[in-house]
C-alpha atoms as a PDB file:
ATOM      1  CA  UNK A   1     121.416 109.323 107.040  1.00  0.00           C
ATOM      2  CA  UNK A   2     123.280 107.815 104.046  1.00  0.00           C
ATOM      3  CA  UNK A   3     126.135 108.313 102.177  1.00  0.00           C
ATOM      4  CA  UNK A   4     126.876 107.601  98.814  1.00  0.00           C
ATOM      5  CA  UNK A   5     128.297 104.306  97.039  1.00  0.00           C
ATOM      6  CA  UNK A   6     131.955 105.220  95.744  1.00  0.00           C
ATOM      7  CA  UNK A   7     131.979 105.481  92.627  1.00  0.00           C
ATOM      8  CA  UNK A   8     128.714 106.644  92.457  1.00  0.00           C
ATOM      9  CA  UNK A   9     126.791 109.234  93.810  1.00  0.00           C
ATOM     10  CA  UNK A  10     123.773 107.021  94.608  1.00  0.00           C
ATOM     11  CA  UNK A  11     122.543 107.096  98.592  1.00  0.00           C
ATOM     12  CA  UNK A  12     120.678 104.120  99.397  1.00  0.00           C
ATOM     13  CA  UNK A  13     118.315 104.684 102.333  1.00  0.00           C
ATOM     14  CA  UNK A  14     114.857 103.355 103.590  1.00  0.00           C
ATOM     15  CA  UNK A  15     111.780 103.831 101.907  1.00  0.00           C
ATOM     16  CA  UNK A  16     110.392 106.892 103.620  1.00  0.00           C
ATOM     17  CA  UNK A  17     107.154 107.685 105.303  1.00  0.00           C
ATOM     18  CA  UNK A  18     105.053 110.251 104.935  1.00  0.00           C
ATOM     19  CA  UNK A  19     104.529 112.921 107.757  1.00  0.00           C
ATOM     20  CA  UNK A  20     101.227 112.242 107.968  1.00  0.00           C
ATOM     21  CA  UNK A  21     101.732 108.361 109.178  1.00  0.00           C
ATOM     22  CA  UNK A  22     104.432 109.673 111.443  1.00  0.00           C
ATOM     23  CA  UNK A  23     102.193 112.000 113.021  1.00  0.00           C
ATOM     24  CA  UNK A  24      99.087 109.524 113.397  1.00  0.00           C
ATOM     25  CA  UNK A  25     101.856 106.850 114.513  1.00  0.00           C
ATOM     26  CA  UNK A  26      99.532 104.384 116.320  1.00  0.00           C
ATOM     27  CA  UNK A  27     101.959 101.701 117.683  1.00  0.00           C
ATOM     28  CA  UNK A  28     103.073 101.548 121.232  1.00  0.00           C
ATOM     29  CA  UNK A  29     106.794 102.406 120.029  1.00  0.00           C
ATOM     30  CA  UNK A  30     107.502 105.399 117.170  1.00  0.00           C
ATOM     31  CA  UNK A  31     109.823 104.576 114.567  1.00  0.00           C
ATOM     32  CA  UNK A  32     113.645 104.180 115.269  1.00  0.00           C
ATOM     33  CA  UNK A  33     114.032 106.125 112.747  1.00  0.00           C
ATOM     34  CA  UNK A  34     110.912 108.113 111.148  1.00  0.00           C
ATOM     35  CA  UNK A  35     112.841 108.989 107.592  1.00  0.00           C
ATOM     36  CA  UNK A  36     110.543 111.603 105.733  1.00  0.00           C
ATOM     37  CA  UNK A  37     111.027 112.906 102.243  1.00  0.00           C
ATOM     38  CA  UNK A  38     111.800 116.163 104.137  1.00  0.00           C
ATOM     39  CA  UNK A  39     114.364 115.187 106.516  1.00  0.00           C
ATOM     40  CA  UNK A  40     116.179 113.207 103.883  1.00  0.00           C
ATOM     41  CA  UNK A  41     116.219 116.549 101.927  1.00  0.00           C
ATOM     42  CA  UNK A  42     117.524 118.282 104.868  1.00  0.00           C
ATOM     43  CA  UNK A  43     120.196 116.030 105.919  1.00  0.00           C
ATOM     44  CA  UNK A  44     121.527 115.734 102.621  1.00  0.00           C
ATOM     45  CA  UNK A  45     121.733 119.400 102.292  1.00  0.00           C
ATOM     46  CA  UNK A  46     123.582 119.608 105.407  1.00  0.00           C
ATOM     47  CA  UNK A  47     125.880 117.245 104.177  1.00  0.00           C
ATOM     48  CA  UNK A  48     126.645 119.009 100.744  1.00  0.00           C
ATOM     49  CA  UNK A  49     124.732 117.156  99.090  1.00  0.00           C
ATOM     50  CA  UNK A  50     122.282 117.762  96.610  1.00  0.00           C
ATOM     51  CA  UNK A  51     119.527 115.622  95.788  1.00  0.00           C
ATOM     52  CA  UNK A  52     118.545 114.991  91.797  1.00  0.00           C
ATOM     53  CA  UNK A  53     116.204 111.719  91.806  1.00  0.00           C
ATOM     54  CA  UNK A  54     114.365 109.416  94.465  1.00  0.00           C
ATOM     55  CA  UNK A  55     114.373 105.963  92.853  1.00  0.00           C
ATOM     56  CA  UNK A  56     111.773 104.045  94.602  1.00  0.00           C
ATOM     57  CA  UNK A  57     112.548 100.589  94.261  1.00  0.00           C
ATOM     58  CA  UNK A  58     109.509  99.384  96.082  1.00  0.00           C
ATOM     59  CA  UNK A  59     107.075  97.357  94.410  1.00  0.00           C
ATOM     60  CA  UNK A  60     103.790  98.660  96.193  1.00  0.00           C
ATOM     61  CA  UNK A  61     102.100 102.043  96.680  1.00  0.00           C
ATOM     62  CA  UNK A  62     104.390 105.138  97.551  1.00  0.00           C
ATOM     63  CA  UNK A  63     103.706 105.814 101.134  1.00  0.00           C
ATOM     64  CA  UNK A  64     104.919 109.598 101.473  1.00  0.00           C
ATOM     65  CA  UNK A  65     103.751 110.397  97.764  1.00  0.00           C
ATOM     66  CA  UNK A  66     102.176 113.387  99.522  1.00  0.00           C
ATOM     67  CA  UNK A  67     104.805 114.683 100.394  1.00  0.00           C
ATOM     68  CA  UNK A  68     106.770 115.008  96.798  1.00  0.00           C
ATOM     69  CA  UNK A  69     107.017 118.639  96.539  1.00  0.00           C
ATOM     70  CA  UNK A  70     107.673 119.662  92.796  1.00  0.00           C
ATOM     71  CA  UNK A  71     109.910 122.651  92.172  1.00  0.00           C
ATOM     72  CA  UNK A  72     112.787 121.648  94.511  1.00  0.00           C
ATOM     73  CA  UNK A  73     115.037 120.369  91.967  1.00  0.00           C
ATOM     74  CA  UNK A  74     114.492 116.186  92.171  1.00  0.00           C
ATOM     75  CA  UNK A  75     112.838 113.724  90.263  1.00  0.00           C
ATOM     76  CA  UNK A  76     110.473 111.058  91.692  1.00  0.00           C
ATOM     77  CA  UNK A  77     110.625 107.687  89.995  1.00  0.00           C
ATOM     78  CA  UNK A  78     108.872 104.582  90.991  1.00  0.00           C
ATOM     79  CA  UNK A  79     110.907 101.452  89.236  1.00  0.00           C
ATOM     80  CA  UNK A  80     108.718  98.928  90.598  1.00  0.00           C
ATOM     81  CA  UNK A  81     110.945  95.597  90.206  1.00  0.00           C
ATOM     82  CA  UNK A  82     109.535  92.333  90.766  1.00  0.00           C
ATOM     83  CA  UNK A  83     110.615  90.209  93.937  1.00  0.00           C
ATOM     84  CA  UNK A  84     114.447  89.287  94.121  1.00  0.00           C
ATOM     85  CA  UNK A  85     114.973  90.929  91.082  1.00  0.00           C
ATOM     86  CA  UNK A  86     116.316  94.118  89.667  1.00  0.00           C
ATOM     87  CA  UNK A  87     114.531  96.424  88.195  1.00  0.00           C
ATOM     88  CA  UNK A  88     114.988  96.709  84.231  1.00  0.00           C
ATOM     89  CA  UNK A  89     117.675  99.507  83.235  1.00  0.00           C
ATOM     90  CA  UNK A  90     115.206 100.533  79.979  1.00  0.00           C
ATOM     91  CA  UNK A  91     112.950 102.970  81.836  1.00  0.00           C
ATOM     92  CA  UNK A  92     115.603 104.430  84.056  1.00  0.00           C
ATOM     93  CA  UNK A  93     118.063 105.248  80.790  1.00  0.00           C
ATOM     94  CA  UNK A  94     117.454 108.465  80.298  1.00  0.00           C
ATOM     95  CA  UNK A  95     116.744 109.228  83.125  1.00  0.00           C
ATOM     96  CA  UNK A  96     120.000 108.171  84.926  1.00  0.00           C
ATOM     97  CA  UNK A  97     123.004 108.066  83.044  1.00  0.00           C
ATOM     98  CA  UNK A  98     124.742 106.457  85.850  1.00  0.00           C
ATOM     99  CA  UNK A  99     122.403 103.159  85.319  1.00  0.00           C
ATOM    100  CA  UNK A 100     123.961 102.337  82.489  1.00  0.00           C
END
């Protein structure tokens, strides 16, 4: 479940869903592939690899924003970028240091 962009440490990966949605799933056919904040945490841990900031680049409501958990060591930032465009490096400064 993702691995990062040499140079970089960034992962990209699906916007996740929130448990909750995967566990009222009311489709004929679950998810191929249910990503939750939780198992994104998990696999990346089980990889080595530590997670420091979940840039949302989606430009609607967070759909697992329940499930942000503070205290675990990661940052939560919606960037919001308008349609077939990238989101403005400003807000995400000093934040990221890689962004530069």
């Amino acid at each position: 479940m993702g691995t990062p962009v040499a140079p970089t440490n960034f992962i990209p990966c699906k916007t996740p869903l929130s448990a909750e949605i995967l566990a009222n799933w009311s489709l004929p056919e679950p998810p191929e592939h249910g990503l939750t904040v939780a198992s994104l945490l998990t696999c990346q841990a089980a990889a080595g690899r530590r997670i420091g900031m979940i840039l949302d680049l989606s430009n609607h409501a967070t759909l697992y924003s329940q499930d942000l958990v503070e205290g675990l060591g990661y940052e939560h930032v919606q960037a919001r970028p308008r349609a077939r465009q990238l989101p403005r490096p400003q807000p995400l400064k000093p934040r990221c240091p890689a962004w530069q």
